[in-house]
Protein backbone atom coordinates (compact mmCIF):
# COMPACT_ATOMS: atom_id res chain seq x y z
CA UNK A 1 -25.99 6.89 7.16
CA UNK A 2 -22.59 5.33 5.45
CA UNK A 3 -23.14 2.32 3.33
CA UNK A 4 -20.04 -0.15 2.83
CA UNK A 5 -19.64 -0.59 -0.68
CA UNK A 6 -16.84 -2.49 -2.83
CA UNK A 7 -15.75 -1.33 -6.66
CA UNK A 8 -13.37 -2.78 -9.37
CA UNK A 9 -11.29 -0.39 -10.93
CA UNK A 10 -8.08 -0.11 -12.81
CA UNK A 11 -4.62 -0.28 -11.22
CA UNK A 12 -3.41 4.02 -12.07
CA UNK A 13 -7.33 4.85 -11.21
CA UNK A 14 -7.16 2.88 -7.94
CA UNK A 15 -3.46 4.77 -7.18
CA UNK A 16 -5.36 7.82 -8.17
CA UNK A 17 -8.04 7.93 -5.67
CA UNK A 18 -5.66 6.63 -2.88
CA UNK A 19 -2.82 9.59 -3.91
CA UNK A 20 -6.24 12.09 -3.90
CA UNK A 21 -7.97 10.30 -0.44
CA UNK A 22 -4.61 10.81 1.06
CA UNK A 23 -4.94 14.82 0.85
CA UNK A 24 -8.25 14.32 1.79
CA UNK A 25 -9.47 14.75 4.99
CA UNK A 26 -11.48 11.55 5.60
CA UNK A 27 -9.64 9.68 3.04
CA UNK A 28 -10.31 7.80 -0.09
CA UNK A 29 -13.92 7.65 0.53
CA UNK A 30 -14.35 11.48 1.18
CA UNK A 31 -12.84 12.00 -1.79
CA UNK A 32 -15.19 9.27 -3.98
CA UNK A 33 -17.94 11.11 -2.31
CA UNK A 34 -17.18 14.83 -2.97
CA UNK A 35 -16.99 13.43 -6.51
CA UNK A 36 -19.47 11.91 -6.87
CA UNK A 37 -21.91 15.19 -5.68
CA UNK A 38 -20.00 16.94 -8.34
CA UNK A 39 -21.13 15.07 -10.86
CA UNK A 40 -25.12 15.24 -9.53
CA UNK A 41 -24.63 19.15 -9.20
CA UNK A 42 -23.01 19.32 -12.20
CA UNK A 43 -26.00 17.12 -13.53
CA UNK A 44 -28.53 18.89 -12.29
CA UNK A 45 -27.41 21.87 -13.46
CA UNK A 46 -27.22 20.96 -17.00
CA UNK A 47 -31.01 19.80 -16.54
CA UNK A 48 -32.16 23.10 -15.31
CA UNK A 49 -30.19 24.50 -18.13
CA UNK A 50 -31.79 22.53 -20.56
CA UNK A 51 -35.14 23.12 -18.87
CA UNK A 52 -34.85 27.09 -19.42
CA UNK A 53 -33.64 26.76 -22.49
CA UNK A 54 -36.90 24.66 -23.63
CA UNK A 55 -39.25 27.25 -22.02
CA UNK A 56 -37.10 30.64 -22.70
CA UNK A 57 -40.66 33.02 -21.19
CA UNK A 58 -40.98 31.45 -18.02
CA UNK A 59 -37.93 33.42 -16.09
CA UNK A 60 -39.63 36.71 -17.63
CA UNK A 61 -43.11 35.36 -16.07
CA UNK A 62 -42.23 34.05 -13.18
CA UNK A 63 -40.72 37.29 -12.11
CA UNK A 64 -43.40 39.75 -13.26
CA UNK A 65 -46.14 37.25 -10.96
CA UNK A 66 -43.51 37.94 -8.03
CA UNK A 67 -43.94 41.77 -9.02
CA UNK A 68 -47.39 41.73 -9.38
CA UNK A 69 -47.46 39.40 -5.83
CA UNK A 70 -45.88 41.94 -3.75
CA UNK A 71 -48.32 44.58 -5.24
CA UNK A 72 -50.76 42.95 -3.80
CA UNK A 73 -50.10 42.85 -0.76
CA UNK A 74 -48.53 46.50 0.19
């Protein structure tokens, strides 16, 4: 569902996201959007990546139990 939303911004970053919407097929706000999921991906990412890097075993683990898993049940 869209939500209606209103922003302030600067004058060049306002011209920006008009200049970008305009290539844009559905506009300004496709464009705010598709940015805006960039930033969560790119977000989330970085959390995962932190996550591994805090618990540097668990890929190895994880992937022997799927081993040992399938053994199981051939």
């Amino acid at each position: 569902m869209k939500e209606r939303m209103t922003i302030s911004v600067d004058g060049p970053v306002a011209a920006r996201v008009r200049q970008c919407g305009a290539r844009t097929r559905g506009g300004a706000s496709a464009y705010v959007e598709r940015l805006v999921r960039q930033d969560a991906m790119r977000e989330a990412t970085a959390s995962a990546a932190a996550w591994y890097a805090a618990h540097p075993g668990y890929a190895e683990h994880s992937g022997e139990e799927a081993e040992l898993g399938l053994d199981e049940t051939a």
